[in-house]
PDB file of N, CA and C in Angstrom:
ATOM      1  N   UNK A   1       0.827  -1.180   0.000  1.00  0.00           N
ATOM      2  CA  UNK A   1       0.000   0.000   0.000  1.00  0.00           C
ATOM      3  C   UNK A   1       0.872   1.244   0.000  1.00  0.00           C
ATOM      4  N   UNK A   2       0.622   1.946  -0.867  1.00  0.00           N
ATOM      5  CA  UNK A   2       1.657   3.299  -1.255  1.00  0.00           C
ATOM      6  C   UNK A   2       0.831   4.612  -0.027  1.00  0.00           C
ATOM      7  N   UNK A   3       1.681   5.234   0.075  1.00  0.00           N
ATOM      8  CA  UNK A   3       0.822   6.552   0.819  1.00  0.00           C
ATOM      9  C   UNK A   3       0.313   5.811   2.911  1.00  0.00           C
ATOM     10  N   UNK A   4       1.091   4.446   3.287  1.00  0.00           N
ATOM     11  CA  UNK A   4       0.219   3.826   4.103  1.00  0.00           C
ATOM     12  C   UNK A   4       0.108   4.749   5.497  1.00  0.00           C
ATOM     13  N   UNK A   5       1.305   5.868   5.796  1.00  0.00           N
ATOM     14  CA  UNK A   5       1.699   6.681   6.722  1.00  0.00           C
ATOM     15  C   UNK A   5       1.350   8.049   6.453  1.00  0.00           C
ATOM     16  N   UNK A   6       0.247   8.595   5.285  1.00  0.00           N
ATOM     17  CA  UNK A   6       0.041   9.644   5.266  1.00  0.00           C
ATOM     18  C   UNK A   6      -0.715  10.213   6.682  1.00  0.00           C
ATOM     19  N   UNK A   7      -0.294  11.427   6.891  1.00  0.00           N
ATOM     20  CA  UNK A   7      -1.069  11.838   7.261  1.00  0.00           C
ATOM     21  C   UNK A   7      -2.439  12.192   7.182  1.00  0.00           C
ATOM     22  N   UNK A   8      -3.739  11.988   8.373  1.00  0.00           N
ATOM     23  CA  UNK A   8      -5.295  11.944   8.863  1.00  0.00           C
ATOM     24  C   UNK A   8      -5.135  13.624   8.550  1.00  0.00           C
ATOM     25  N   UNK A   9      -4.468  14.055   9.712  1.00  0.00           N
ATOM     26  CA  UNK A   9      -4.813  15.717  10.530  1.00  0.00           C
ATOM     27  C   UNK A   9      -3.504  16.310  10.232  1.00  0.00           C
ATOM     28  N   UNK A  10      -2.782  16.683   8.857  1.00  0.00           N
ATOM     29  CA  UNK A  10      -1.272  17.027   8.610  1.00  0.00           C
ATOM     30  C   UNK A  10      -1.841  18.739   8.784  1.00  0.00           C
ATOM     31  N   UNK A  11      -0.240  18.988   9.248  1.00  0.00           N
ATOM     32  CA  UNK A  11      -0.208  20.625   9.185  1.00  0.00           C
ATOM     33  C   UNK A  11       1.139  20.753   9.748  1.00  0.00           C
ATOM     34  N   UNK A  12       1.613  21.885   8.935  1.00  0.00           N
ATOM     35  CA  UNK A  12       2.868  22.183   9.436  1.00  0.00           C
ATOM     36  C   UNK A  12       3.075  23.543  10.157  1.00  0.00           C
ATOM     37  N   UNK A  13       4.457  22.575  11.106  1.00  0.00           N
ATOM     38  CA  UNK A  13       5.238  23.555  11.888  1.00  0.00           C
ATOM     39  C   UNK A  13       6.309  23.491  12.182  1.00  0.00           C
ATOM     40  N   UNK A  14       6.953  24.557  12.872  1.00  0.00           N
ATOM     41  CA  UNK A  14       8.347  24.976  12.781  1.00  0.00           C
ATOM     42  C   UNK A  14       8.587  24.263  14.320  1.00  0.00           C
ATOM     43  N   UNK A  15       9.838  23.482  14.330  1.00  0.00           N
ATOM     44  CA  UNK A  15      10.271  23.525  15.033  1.00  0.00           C
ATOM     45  C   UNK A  15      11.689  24.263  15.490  1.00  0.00           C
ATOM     46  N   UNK A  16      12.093  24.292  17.141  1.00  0.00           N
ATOM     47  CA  UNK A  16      12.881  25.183  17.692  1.00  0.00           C
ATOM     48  C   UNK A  16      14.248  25.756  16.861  1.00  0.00           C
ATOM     49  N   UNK A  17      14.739  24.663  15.447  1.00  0.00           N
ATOM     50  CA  UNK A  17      15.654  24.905  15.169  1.00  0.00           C
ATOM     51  C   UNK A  17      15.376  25.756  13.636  1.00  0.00           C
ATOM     52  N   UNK A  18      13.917  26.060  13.413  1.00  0.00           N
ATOM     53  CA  UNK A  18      13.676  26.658  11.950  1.00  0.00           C
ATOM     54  C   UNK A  18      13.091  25.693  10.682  1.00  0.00           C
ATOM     55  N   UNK A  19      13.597  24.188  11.535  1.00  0.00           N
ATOM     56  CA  UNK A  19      12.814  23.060  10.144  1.00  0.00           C
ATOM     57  C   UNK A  19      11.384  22.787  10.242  1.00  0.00           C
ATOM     58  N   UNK A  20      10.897  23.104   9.189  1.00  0.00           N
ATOM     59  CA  UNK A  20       9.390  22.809   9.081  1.00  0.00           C
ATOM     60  C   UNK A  20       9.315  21.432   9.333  1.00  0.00           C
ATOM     61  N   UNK A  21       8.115  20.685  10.011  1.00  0.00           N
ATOM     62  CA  UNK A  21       7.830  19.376   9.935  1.00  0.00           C
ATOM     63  C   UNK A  21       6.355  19.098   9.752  1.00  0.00           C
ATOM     64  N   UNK A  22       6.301  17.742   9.379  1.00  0.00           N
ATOM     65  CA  UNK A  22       4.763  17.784   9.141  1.00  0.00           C
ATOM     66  C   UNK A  22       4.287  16.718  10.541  1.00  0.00           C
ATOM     67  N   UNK A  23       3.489  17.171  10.985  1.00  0.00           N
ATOM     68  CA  UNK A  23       2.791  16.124  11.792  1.00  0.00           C
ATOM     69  C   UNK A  23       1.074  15.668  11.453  1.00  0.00           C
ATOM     70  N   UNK A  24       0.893  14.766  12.495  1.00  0.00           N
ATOM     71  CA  UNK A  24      -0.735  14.592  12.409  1.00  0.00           C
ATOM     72  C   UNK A  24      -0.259  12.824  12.496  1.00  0.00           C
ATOM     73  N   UNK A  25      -1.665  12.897  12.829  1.00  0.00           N
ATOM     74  CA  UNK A  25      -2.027  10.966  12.897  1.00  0.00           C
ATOM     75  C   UNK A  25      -2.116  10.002  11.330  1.00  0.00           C
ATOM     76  N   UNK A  26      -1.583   9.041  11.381  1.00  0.00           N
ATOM     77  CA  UNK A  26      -1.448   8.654  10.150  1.00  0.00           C
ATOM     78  C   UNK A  26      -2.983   8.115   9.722  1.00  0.00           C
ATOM     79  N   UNK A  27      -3.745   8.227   8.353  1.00  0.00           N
ATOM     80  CA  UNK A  27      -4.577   8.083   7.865  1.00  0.00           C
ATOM     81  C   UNK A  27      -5.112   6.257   8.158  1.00  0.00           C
ATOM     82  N   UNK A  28      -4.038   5.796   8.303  1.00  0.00           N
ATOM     83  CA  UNK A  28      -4.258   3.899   8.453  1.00  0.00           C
ATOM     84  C   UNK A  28      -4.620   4.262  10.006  1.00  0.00           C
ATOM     85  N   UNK A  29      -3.952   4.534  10.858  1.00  0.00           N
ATOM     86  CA  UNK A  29      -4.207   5.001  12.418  1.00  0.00           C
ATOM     87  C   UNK A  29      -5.648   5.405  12.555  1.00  0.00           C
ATOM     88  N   UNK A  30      -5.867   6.282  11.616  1.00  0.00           N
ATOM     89  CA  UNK A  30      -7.123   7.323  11.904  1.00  0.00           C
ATOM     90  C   UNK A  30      -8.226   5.804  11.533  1.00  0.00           C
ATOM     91  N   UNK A  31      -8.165   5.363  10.340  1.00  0.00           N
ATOM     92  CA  UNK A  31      -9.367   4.475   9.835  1.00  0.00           C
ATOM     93  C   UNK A  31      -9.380   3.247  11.401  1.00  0.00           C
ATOM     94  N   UNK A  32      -8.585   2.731  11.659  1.00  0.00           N
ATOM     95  CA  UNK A  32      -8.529   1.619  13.034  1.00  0.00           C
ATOM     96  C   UNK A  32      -9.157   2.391  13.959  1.00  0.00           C
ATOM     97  N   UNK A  33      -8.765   3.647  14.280  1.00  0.00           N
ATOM     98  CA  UNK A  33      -9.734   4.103  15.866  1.00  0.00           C
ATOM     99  C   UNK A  33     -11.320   4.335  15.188  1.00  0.00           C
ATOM    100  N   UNK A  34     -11.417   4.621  14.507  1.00  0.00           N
ATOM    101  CA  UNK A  34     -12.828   4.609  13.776  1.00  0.00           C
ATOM    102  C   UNK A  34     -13.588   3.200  13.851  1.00  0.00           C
ATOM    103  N   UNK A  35     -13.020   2.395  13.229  1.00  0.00           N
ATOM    104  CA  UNK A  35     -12.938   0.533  13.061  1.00  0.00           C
ATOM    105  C   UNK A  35     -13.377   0.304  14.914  1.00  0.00           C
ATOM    106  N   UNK A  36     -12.410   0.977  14.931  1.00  0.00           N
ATOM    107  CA  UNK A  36     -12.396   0.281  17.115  1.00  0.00           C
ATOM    108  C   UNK A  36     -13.413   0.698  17.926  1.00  0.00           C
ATOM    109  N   UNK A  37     -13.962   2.093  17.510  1.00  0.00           N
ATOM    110  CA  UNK A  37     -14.894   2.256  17.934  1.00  0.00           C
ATOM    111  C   UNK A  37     -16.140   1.476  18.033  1.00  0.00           C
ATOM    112  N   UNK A  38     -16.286   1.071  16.866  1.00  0.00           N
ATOM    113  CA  UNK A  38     -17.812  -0.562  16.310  1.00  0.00           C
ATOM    114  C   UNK A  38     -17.362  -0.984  17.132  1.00  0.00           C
ATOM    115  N   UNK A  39     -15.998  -1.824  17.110  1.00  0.00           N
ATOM    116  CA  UNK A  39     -15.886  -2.935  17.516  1.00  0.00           C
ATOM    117  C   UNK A  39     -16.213  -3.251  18.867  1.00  0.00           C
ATOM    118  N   UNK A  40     -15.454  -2.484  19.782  1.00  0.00           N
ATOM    119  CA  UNK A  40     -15.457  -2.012  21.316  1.00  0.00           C
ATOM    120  C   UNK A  40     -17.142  -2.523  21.538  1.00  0.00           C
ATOM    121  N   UNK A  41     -17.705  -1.855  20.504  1.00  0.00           N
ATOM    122  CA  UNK A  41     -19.186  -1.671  21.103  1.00  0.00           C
ATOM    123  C   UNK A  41     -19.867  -2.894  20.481  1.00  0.00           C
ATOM    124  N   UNK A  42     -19.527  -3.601  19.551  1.00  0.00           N
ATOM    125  CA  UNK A  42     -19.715  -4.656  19.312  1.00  0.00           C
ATOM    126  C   UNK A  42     -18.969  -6.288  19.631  1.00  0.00           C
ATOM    127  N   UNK A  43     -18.640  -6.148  20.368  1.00  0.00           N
ATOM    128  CA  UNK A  43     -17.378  -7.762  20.736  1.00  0.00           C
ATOM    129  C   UNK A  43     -17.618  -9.013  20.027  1.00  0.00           C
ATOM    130  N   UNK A  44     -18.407  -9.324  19.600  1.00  0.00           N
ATOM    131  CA  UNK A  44     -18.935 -10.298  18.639  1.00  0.00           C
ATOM    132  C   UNK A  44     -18.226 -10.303  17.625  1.00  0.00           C
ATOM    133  N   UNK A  45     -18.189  -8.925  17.063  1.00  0.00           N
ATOM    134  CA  UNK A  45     -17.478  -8.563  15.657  1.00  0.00           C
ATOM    135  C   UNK A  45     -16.442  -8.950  16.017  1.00  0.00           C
ATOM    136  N   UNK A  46     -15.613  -8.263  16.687  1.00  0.00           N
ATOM    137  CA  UNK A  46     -14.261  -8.351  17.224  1.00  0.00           C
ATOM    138  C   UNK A  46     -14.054  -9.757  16.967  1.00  0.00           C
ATOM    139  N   UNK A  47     -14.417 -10.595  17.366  1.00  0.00           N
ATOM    140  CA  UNK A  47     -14.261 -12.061  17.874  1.00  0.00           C
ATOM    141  C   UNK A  47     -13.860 -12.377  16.842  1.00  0.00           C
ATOM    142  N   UNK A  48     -15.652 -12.335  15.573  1.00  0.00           N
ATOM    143  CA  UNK A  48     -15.528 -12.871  14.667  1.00  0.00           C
ATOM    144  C   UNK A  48     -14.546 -12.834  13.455  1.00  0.00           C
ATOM    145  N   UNK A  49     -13.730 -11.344  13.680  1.00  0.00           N
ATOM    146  CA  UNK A  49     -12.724 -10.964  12.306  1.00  0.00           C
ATOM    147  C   UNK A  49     -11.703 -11.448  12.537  1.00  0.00           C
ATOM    148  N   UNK A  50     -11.202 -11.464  13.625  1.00  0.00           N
ATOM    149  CA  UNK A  50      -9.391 -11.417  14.158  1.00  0.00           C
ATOM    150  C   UNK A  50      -9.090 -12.895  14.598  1.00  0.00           C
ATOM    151  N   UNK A  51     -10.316 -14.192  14.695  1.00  0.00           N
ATOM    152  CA  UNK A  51      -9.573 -15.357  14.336  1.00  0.00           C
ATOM    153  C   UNK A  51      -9.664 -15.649  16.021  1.00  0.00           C
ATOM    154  N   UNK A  52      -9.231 -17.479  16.124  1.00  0.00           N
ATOM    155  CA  UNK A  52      -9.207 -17.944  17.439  1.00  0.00           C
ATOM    156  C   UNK A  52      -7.980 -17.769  18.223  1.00  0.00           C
ATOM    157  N   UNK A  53      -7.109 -17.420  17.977  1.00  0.00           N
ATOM    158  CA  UNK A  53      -5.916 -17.732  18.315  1.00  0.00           C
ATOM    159  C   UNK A  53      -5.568 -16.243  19.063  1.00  0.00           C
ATOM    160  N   UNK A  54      -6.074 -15.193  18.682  1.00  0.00           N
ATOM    161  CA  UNK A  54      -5.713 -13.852  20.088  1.00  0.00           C
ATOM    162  C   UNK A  54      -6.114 -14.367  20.891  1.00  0.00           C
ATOM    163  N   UNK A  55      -5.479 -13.957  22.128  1.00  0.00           N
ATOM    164  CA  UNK A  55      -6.554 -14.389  23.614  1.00  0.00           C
ATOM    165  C   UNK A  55      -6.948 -12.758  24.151  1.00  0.00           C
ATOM    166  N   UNK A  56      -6.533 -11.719  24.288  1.00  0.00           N
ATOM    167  CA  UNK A  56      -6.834 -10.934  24.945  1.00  0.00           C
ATOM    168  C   UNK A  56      -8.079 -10.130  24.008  1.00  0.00           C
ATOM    169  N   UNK A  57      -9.339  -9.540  24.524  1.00  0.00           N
ATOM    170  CA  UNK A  57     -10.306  -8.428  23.760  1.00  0.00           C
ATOM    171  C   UNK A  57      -9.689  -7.303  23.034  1.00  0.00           C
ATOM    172  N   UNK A  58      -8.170  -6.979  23.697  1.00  0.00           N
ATOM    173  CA  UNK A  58      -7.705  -6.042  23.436  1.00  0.00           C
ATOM    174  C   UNK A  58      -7.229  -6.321  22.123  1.00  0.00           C
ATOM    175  N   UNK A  59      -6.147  -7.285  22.013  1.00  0.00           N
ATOM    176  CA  UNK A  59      -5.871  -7.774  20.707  1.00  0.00           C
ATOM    177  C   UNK A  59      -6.545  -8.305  19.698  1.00  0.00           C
ATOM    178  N   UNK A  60      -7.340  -8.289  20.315  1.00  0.00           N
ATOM    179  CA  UNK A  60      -8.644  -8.904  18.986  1.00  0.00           C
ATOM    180  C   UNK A  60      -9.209  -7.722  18.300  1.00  0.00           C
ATOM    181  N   UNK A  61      -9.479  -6.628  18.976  1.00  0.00           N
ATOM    182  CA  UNK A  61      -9.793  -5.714  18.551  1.00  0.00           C
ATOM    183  C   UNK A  61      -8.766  -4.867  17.830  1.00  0.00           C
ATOM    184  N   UNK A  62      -7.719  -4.920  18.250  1.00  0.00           N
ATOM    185  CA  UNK A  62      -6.739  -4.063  17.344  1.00  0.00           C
ATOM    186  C   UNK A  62      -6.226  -5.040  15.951  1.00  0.00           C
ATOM    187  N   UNK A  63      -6.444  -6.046  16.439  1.00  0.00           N
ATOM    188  CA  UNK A  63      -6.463  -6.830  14.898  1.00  0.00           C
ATOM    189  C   UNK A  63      -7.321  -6.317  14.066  1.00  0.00           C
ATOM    190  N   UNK A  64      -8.857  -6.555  14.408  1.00  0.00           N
ATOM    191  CA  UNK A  64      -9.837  -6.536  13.390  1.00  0.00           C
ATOM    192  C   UNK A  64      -9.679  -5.018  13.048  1.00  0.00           C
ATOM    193  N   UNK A  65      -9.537  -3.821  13.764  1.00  0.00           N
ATOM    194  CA  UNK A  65      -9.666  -2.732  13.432  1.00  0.00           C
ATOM    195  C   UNK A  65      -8.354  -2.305  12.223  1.00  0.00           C
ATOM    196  N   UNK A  66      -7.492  -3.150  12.662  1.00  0.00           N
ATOM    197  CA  UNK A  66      -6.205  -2.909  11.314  1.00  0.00           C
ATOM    198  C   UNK A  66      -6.833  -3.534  10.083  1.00  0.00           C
ATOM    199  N   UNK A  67      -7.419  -4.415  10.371  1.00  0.00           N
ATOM    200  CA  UNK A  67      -7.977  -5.164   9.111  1.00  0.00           C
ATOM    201  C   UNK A  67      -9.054  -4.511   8.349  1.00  0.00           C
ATOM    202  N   UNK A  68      -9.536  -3.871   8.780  1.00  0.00           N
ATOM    203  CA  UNK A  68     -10.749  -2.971   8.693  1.00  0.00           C
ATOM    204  C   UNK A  68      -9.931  -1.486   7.890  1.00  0.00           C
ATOM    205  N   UNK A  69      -9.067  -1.253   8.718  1.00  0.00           N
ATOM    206  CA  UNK A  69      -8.056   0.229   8.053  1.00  0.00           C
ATOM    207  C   UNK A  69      -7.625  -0.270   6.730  1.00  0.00           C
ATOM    208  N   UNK A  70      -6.745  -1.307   6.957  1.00  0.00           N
ATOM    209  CA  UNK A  70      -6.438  -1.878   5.729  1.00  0.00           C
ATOM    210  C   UNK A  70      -6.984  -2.032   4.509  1.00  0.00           C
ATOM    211  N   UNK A  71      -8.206  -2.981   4.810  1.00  0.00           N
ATOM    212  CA  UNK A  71      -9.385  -2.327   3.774  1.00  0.00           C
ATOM    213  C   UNK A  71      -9.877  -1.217   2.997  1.00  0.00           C
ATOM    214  N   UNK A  72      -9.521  -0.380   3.901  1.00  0.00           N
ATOM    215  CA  UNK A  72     -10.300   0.774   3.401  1.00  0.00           C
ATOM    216  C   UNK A  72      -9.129   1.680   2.912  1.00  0.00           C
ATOM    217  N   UNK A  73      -7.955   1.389   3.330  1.00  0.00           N
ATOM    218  CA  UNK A  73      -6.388   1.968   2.717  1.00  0.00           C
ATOM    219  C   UNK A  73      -6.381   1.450   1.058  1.00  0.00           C
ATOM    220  N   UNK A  74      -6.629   0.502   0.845  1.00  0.00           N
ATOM    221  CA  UNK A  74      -6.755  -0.023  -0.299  1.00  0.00           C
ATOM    222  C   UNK A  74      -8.032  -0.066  -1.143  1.00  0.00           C
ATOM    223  N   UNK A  75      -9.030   0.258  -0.674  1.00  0.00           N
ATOM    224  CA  UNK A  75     -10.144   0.681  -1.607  1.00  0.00           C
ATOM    225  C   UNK A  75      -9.859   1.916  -2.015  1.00  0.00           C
ATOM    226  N   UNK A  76      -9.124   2.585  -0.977  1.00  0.00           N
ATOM    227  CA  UNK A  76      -8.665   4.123  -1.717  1.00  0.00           C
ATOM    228  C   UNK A  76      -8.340   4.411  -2.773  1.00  0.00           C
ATOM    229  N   UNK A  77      -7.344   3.237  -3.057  1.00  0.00           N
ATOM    230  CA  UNK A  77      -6.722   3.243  -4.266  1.00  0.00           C
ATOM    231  C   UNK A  77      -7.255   3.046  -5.538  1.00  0.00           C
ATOM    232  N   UNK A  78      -8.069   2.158  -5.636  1.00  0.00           N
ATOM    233  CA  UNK A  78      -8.615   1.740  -6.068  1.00  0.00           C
ATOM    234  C   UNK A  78      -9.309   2.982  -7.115  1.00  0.00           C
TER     235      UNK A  78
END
């Protein structure tokens, strides 16, 4: 996936030494907390995307929600 670290929320600023930088949350980042949000509120889902083998809710959910970013990183392209 080309572009996978763009920046969600980019904007630039100067830091202390005069170099511009760009910051913000990366666009794959941004689509997973979106993703995590369902999920959180759905656990079923969670369960059902990310497979038997996580054991923790936590990891199940950050699976499915990458999988979910991922998705949608690549329909972009599309």
């Amino acid at each position: 996936m080309k572009d996978k670290n763009k920046p969600a929320f980019p904007f630039v600023a100067e830091d202390h030494t005069g170099m511009m930088i760009n910051m913000g949350m990366s666009l794959r980042d941004y689509f997973a907390a979106k993703a995590m949000q369902g999920l959180i509120a759905h656990e079923h889902k969670a369960n059902q995307l990310s497979g038997a083998n996580l054991g923790d809710f936590d990891e199940r959910v950050a699976f499915a929600a990458y999988r979910y970013a991922d998705g949608m990183m690549e329909r972009r392209e599309k």
